[in-house]
PDB file of N, CA and C in Angstrom:
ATOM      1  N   UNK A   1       2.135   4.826  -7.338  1.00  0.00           N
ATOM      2  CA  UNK A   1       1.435   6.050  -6.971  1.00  0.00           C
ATOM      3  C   UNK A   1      -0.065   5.826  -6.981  1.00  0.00           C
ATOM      4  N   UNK A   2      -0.316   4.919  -7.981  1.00  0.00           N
ATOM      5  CA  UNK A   2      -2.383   4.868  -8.001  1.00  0.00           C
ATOM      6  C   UNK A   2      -2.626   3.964  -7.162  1.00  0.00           C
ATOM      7  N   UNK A   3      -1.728   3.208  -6.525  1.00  0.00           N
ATOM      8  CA  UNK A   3      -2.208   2.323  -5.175  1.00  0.00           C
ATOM      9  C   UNK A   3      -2.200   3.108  -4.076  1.00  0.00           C
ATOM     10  N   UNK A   4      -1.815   4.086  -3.845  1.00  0.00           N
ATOM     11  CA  UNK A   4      -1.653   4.562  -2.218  1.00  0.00           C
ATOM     12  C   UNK A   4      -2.861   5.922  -2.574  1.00  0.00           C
ATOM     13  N   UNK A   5      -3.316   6.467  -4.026  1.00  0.00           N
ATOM     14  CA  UNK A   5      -4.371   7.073  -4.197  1.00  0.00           C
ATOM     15  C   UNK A   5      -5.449   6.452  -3.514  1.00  0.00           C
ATOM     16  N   UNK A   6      -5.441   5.152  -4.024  1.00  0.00           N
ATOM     17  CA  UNK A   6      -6.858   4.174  -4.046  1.00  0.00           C
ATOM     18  C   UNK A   6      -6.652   4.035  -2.068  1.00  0.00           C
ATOM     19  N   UNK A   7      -5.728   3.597  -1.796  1.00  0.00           N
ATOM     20  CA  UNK A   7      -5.597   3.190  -0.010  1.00  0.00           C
ATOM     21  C   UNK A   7      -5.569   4.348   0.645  1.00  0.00           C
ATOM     22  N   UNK A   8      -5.400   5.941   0.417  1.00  0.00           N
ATOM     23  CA  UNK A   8      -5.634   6.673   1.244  1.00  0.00           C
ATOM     24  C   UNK A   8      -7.640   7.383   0.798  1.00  0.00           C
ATOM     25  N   UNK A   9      -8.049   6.966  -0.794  1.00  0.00           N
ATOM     26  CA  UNK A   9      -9.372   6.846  -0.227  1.00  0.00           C
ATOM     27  C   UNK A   9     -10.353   5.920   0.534  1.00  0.00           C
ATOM     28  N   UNK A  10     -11.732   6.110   0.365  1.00  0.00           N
ATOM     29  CA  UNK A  10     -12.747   5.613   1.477  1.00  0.00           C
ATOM     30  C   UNK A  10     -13.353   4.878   0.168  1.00  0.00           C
ATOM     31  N   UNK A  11     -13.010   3.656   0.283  1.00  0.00           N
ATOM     32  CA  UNK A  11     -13.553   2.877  -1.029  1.00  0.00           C
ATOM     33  C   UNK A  11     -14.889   2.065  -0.180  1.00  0.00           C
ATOM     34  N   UNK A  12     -15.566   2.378   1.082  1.00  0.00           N
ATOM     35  CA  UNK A  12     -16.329   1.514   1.681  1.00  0.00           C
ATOM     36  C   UNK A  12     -17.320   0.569   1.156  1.00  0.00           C
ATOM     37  N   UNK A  13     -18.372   1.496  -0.009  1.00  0.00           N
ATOM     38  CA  UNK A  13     -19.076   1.227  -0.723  1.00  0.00           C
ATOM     39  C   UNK A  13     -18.586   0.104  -2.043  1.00  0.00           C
ATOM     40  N   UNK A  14     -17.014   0.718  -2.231  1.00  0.00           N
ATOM     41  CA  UNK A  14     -16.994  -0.479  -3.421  1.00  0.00           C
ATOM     42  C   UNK A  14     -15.862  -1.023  -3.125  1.00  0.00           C
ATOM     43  N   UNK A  15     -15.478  -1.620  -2.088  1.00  0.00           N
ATOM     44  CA  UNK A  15     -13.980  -2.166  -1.290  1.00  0.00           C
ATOM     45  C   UNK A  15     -13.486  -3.219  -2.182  1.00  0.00           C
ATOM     46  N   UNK A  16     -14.790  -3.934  -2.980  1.00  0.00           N
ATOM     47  CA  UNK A  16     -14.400  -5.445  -3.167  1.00  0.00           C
ATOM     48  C   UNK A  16     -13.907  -4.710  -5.135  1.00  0.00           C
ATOM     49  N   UNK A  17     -13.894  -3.858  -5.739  1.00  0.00           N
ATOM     50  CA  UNK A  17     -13.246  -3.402  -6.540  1.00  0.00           C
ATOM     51  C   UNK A  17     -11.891  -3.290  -6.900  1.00  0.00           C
ATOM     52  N   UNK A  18     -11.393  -3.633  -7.901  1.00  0.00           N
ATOM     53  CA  UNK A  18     -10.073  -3.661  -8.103  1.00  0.00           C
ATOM     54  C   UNK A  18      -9.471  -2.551  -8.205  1.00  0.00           C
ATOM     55  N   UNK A  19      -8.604  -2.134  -7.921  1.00  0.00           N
ATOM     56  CA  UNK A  19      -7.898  -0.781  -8.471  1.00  0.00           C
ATOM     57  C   UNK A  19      -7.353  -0.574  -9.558  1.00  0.00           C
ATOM     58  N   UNK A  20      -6.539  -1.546  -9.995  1.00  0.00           N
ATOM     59  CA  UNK A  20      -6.283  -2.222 -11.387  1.00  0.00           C
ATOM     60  C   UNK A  20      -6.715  -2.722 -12.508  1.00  0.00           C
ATOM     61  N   UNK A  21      -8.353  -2.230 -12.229  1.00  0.00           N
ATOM     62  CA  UNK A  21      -9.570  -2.936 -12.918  1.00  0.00           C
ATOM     63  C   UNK A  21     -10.034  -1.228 -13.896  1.00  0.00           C
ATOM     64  N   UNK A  22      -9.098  -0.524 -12.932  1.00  0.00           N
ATOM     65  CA  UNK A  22      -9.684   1.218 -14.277  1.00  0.00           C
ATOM     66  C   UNK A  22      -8.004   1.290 -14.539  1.00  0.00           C
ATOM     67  N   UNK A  23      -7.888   2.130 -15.656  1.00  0.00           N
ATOM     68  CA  UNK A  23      -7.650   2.959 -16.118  1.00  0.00           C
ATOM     69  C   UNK A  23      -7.119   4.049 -15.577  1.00  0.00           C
ATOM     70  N   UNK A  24      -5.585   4.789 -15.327  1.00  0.00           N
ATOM     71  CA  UNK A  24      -5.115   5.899 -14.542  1.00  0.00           C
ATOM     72  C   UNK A  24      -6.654   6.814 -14.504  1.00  0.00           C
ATOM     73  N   UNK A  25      -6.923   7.483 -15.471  1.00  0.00           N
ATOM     74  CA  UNK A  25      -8.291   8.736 -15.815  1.00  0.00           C
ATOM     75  C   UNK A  25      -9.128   8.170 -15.275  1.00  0.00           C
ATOM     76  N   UNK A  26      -9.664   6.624 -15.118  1.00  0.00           N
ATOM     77  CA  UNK A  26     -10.552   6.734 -14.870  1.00  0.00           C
ATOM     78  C   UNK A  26     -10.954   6.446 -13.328  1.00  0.00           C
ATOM     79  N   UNK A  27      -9.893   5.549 -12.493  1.00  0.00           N
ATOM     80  CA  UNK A  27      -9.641   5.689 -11.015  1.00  0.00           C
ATOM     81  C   UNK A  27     -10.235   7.304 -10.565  1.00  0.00           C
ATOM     82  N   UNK A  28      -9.847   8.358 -11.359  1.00  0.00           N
ATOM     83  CA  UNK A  28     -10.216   9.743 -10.839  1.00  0.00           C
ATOM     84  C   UNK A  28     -11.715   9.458 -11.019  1.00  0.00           C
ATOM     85  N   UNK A  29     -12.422   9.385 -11.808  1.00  0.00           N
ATOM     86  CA  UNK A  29     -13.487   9.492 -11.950  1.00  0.00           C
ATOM     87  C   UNK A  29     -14.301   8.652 -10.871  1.00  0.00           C
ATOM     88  N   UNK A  30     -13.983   7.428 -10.798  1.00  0.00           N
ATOM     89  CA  UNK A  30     -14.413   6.430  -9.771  1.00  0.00           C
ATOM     90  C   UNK A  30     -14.577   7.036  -8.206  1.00  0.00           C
ATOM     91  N   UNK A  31     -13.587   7.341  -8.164  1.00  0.00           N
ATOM     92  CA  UNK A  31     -13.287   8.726  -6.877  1.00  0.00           C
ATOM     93  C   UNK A  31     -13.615   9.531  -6.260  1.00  0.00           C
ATOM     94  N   UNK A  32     -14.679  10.323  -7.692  1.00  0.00           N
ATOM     95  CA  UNK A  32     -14.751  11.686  -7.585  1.00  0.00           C
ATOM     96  C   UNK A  32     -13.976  12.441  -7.724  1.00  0.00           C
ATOM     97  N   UNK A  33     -12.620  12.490  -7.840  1.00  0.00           N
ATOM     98  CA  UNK A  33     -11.203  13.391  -8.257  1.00  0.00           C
ATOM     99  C   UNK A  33     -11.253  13.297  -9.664  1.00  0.00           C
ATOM    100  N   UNK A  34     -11.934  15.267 -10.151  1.00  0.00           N
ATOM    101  CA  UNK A  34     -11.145  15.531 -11.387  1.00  0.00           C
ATOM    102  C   UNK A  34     -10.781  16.849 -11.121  1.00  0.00           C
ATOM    103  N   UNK A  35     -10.327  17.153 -11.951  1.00  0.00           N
ATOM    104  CA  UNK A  35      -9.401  18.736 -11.858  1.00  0.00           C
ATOM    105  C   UNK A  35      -9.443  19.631 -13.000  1.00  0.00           C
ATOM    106  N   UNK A  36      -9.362  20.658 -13.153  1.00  0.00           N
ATOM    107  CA  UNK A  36      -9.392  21.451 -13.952  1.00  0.00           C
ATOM    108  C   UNK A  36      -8.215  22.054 -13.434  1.00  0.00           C
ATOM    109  N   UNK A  37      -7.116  22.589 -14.496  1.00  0.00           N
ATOM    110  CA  UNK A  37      -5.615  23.224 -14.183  1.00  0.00           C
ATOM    111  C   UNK A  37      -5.395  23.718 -15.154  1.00  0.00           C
ATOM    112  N   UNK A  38      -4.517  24.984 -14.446  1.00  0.00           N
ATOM    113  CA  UNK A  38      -3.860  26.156 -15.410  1.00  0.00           C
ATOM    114  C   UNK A  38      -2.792  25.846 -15.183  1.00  0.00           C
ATOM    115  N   UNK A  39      -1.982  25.884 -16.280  1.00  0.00           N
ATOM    116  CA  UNK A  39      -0.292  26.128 -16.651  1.00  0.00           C
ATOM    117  C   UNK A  39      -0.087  27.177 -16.891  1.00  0.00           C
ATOM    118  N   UNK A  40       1.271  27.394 -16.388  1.00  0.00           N
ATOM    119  CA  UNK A  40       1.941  28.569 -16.796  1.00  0.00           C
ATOM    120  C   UNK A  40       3.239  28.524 -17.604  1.00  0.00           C
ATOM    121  N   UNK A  41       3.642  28.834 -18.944  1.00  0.00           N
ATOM    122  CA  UNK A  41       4.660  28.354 -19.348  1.00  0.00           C
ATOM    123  C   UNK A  41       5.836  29.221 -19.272  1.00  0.00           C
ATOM    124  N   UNK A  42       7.085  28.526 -18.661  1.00  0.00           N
ATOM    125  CA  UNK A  42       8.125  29.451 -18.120  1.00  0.00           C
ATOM    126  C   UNK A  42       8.670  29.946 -19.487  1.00  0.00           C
ATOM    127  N   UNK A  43       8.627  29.325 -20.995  1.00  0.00           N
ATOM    128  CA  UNK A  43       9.156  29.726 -22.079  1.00  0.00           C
ATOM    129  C   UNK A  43       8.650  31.005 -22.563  1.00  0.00           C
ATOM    130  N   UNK A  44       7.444  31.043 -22.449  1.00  0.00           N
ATOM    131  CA  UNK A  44       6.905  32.709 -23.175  1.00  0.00           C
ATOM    132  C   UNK A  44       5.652  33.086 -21.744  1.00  0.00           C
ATOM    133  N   UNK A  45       5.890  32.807 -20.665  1.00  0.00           N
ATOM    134  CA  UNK A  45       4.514  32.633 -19.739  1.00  0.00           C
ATOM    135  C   UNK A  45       2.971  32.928 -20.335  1.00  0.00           C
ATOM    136  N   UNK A  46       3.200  32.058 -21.428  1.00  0.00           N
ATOM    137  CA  UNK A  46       1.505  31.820 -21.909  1.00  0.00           C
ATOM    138  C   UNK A  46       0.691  31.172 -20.923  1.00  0.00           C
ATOM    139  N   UNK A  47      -0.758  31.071 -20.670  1.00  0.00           N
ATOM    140  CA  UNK A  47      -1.557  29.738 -20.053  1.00  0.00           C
ATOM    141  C   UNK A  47      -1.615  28.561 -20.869  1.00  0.00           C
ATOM    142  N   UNK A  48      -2.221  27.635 -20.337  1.00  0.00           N
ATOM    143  CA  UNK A  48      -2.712  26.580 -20.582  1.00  0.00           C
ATOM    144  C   UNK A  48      -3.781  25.898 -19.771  1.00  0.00           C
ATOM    145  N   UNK A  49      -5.082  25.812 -20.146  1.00  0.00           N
ATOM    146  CA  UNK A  49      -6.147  25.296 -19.261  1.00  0.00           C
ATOM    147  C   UNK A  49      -6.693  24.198 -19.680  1.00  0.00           C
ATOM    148  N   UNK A  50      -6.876  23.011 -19.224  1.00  0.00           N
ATOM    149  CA  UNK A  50      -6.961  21.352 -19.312  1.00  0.00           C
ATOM    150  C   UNK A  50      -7.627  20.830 -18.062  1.00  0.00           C
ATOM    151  N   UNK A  51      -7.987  19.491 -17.928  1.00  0.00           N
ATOM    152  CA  UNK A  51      -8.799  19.094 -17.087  1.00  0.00           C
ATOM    153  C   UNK A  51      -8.429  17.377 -16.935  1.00  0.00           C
ATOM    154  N   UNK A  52      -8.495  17.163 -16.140  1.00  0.00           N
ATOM    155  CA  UNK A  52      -7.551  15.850 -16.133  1.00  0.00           C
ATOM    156  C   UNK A  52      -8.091  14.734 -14.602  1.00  0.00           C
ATOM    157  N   UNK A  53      -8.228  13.664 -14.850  1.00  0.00           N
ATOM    158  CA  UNK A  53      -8.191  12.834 -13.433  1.00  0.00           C
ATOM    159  C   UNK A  53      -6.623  12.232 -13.038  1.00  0.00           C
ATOM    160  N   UNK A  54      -6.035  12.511 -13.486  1.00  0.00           N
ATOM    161  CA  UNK A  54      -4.853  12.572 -12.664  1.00  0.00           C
ATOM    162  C   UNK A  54      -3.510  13.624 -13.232  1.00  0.00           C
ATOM    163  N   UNK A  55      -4.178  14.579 -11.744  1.00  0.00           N
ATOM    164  CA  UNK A  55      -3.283  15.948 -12.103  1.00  0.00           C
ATOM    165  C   UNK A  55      -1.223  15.791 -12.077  1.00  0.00           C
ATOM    166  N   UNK A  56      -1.318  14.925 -10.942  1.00  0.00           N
ATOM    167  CA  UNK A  56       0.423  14.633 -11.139  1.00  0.00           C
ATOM    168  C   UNK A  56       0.991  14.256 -12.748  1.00  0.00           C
ATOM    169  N   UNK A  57       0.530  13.173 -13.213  1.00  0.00           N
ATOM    170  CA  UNK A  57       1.201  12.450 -14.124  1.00  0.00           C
ATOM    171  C   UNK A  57       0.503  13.668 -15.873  1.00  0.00           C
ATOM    172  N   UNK A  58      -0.476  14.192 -15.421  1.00  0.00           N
ATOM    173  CA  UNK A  58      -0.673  15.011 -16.798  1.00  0.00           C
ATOM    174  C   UNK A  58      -0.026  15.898 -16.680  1.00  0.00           C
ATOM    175  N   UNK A  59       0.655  17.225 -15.819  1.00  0.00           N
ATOM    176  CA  UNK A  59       1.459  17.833 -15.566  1.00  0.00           C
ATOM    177  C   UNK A  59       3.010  16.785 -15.951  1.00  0.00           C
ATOM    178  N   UNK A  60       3.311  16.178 -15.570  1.00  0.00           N
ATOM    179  CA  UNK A  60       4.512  15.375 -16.143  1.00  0.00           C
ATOM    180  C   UNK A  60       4.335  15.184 -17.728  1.00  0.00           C
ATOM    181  N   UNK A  61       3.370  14.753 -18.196  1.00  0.00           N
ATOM    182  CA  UNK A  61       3.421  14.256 -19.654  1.00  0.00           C
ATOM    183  C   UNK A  61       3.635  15.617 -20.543  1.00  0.00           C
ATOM    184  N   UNK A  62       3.035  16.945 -19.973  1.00  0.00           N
ATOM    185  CA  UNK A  62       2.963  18.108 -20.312  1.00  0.00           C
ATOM    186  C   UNK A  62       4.790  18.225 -20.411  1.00  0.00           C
ATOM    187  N   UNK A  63       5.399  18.432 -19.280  1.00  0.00           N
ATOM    188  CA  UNK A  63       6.613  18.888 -19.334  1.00  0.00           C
ATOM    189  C   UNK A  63       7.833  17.875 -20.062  1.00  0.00           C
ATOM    190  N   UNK A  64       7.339  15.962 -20.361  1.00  0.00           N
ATOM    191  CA  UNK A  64       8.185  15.706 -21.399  1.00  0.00           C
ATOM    192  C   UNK A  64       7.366  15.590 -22.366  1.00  0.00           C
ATOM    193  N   UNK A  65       6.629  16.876 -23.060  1.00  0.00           N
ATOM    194  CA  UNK A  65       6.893  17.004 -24.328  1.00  0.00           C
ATOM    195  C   UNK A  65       5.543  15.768 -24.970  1.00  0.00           C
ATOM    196  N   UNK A  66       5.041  15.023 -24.109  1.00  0.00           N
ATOM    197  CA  UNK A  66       3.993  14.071 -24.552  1.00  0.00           C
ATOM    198  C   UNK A  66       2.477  14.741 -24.949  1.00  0.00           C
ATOM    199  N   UNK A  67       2.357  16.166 -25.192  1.00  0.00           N
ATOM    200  CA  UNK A  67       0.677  16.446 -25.647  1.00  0.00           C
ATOM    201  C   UNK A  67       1.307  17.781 -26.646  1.00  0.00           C
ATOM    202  N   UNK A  68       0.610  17.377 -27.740  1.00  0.00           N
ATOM    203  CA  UNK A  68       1.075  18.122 -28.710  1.00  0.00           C
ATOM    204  C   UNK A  68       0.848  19.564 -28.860  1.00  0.00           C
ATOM    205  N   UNK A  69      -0.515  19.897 -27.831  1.00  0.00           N
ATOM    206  CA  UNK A  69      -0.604  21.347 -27.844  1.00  0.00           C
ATOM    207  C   UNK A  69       0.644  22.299 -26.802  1.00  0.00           C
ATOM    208  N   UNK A  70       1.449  21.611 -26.367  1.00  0.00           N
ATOM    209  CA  UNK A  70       1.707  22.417 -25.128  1.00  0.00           C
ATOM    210  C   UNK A  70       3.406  21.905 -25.433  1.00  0.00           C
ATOM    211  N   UNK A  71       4.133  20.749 -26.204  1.00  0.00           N
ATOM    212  CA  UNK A  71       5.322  20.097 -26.395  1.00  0.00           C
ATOM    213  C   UNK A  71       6.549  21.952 -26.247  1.00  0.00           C
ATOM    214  N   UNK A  72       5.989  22.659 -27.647  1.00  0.00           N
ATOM    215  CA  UNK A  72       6.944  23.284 -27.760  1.00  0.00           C
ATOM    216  C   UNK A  72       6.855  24.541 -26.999  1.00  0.00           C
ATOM    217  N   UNK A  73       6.495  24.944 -25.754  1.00  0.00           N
ATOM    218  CA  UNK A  73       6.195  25.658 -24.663  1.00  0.00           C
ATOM    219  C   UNK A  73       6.485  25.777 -23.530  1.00  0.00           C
ATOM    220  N   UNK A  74       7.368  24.170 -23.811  1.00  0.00           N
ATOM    221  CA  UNK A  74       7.854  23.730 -21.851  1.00  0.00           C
ATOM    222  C   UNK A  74       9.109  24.424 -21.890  1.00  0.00           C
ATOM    223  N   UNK A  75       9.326  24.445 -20.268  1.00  0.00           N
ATOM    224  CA  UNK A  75       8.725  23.520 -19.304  1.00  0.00           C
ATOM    225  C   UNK A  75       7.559  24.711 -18.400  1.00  0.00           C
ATOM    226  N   UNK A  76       6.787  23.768 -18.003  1.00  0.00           N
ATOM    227  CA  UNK A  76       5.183  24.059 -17.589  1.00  0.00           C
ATOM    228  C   UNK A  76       5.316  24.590 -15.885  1.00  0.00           C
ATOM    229  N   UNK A  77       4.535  25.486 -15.108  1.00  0.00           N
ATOM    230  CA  UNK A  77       4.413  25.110 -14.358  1.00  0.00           C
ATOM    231  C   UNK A  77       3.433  25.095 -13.649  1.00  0.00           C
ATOM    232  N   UNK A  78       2.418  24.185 -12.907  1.00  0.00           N
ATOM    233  CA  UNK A  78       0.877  24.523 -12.280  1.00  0.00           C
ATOM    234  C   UNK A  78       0.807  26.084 -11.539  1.00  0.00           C
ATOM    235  N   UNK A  79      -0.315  26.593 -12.230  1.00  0.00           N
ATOM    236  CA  UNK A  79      -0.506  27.902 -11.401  1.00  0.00           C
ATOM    237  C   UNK A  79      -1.769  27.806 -10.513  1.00  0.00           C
ATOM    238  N   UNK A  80      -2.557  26.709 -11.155  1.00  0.00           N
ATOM    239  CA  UNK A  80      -4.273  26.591 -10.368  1.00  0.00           C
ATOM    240  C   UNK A  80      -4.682  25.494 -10.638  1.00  0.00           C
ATOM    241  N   UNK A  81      -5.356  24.901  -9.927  1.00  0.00           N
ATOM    242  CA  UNK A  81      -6.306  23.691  -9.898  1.00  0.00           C
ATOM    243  C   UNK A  81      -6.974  23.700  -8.850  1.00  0.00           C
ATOM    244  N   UNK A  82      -8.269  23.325  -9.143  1.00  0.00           N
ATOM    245  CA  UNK A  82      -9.486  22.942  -8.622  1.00  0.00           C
ATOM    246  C   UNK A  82      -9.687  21.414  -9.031  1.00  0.00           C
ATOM    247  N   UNK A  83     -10.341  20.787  -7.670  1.00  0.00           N
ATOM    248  CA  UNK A  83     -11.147  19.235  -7.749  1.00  0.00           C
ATOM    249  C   UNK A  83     -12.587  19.760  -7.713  1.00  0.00           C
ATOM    250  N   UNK A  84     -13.198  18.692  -8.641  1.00  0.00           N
ATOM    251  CA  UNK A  84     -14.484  18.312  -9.125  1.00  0.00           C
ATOM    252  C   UNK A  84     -14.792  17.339  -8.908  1.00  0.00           C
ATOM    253  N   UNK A  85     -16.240  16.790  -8.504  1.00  0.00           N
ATOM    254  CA  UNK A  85     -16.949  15.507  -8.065  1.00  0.00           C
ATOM    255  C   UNK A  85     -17.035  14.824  -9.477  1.00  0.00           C
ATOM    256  N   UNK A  86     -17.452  15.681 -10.353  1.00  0.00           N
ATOM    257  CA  UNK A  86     -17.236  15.010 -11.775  1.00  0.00           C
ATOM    258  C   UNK A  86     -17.083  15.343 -13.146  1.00  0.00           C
ATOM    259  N   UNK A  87     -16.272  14.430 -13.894  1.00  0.00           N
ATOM    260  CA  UNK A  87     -15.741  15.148 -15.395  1.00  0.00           C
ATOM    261  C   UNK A  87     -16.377  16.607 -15.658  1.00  0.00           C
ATOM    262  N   UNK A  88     -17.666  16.117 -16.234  1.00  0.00           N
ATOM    263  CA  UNK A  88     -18.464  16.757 -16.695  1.00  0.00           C
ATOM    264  C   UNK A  88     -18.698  18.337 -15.525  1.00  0.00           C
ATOM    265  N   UNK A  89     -18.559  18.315 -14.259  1.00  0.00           N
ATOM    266  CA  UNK A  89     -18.548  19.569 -13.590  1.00  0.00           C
ATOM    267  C   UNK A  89     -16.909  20.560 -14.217  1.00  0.00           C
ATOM    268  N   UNK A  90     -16.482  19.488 -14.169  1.00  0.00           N
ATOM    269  CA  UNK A  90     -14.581  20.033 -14.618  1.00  0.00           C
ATOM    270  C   UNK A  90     -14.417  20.673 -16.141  1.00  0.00           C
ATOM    271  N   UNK A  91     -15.087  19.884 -16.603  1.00  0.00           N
ATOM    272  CA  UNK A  91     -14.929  20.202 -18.670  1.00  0.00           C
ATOM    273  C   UNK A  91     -15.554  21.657 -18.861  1.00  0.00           C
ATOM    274  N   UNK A  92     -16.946  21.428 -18.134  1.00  0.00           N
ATOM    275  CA  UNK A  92     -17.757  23.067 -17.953  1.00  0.00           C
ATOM    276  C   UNK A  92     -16.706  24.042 -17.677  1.00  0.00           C
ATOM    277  N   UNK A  93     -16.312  23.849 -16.514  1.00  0.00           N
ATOM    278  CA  UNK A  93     -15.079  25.473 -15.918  1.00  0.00           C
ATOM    279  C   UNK A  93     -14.291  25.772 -16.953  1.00  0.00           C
ATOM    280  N   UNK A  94     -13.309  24.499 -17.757  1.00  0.00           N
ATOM    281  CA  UNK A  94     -12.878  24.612 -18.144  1.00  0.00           C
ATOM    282  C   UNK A  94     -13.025  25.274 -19.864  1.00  0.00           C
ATOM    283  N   UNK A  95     -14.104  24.588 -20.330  1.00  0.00           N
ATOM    284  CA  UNK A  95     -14.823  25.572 -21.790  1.00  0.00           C
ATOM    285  C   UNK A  95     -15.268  27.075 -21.394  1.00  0.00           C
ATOM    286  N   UNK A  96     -15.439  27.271 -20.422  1.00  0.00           N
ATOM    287  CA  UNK A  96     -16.043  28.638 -19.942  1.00  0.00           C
ATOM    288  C   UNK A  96     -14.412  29.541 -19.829  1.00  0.00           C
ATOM    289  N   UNK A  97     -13.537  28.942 -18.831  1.00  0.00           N
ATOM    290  CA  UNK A  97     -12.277  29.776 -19.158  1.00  0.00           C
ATOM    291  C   UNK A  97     -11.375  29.894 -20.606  1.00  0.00           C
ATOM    292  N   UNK A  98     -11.574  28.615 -21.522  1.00  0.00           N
ATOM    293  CA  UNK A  98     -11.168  28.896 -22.523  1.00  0.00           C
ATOM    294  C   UNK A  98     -12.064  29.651 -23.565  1.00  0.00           C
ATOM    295  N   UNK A  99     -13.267  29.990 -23.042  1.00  0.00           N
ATOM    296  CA  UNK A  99     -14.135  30.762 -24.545  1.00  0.00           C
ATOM    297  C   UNK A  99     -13.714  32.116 -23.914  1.00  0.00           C
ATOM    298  N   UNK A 100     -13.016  32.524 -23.164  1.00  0.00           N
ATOM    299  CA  UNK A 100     -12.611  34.173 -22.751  1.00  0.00           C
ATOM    300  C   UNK A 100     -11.602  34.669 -23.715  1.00  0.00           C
ATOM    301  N   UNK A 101     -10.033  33.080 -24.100  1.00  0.00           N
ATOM    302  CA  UNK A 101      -9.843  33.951 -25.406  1.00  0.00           C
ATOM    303  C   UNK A 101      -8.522  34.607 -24.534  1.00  0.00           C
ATOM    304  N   UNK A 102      -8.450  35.099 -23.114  1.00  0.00           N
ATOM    305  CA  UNK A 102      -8.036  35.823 -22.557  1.00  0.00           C
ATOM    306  C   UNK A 102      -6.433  35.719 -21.469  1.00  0.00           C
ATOM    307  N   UNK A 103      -5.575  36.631 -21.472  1.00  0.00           N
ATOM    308  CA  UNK A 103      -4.628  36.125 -20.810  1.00  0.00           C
ATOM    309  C   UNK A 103      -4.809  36.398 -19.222  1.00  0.00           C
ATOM    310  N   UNK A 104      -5.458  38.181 -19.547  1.00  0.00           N
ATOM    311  CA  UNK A 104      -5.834  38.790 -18.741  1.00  0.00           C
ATOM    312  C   UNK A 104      -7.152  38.298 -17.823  1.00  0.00           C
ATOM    313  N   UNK A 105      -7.969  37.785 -18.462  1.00  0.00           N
ATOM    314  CA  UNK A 105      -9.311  36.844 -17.428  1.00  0.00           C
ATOM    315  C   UNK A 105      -8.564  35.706 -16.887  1.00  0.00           C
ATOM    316  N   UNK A 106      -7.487  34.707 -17.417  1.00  0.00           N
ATOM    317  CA  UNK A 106      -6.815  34.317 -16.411  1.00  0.00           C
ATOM    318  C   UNK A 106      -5.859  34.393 -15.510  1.00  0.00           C
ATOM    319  N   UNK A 107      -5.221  35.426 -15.522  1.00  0.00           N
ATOM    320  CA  UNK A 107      -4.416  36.438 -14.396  1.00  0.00           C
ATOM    321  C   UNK A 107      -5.542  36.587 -13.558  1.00  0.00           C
ATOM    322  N   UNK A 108      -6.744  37.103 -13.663  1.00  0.00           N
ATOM    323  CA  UNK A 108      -7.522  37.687 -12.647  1.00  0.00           C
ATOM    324  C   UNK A 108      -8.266  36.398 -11.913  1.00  0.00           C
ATOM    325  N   UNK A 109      -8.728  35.176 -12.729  1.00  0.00           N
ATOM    326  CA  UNK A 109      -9.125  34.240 -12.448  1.00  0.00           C
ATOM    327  C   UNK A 109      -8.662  33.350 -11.108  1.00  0.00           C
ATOM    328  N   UNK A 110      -6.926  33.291 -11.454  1.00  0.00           N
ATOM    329  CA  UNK A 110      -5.905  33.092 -10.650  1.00  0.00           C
ATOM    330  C   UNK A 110      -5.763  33.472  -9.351  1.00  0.00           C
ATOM    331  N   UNK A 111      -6.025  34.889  -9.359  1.00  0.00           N
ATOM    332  CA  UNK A 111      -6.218  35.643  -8.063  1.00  0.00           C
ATOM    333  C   UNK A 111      -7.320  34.817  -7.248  1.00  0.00           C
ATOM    334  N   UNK A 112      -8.196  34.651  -7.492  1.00  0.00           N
ATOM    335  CA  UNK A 112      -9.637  34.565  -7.055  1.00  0.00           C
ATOM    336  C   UNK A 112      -9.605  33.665  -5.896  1.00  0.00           C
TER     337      UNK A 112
END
C-alpha cells in the first residue's frame, strides 16, 4: 500500500529518495499528507478526534483494538477527515476540537 502512495505522488523534486528510507508517519509528512479524523464509535456513538499521516492503517489499528484510548469502544467508524500540508497545521485543528470538551460542537463541526 505505501508503494503505490509514493508512485501515484509527484516525487519530482526528490525522485532519487527512497520510499523505504521513512517510516509509514513519516512518508505522510514527506508528502504533505496529514489528516486530522473523527471517529464515530458504533458501541456507545462517542467521538474520537486524532491526527495521523496515514489515515487507512490508523483507522485499522483503532478497530483491532491496537491504541489504548479507543480499544474498548470498537468498532470505529470514520465520520471526517481533512488533509493538511503539515503535522503541525493538523495537531492545531485537532487541540482546538478537543479543548470544546463537546459532543455537540462535533455533531455541528461534522456538518460543516
Amino acid at each position: 500500500m505505501l508503494s503505490s502512495v509514493v508512485e501515484r505522488a509527484d516525487l519530482s523534486a526528490a525522485s532519487r529518495v527512497s520510499a523505504s528510507a521513512f517510516a509509514v508517519g513519516e512518508i505522510g509528512d514527506f508528502l504533505g499528507m496529514y489528516f486530522i479524523y473523527i471517529l464515530k464509535s458504533l458501541k456507545d456513538y462517542g467521538y474520537y478526534v486524532g491526527s495521523t499521516a496515514n489515515l487507512e492503517e490508523r483507522l485499522k489499528r483503532h478497530n483491532q483494538g491496537r491504541s489504548a484510548a479507543t480499544k474498548s469502544r470498537r468498532p470505529w467508524e470514520l465520520v471526517y477527515s481533512k488533509r493538511f500540508k503539515s503535522k503541525n497545521e493538523a495537531i492545531k485543528l485537532e487541540y482546538y476540537i478537543k479543548k470544546q470538551k463537546s459532543s455537540k460542537f462535533i455533531k455541528e463541526f461534522i456538518k460543516k
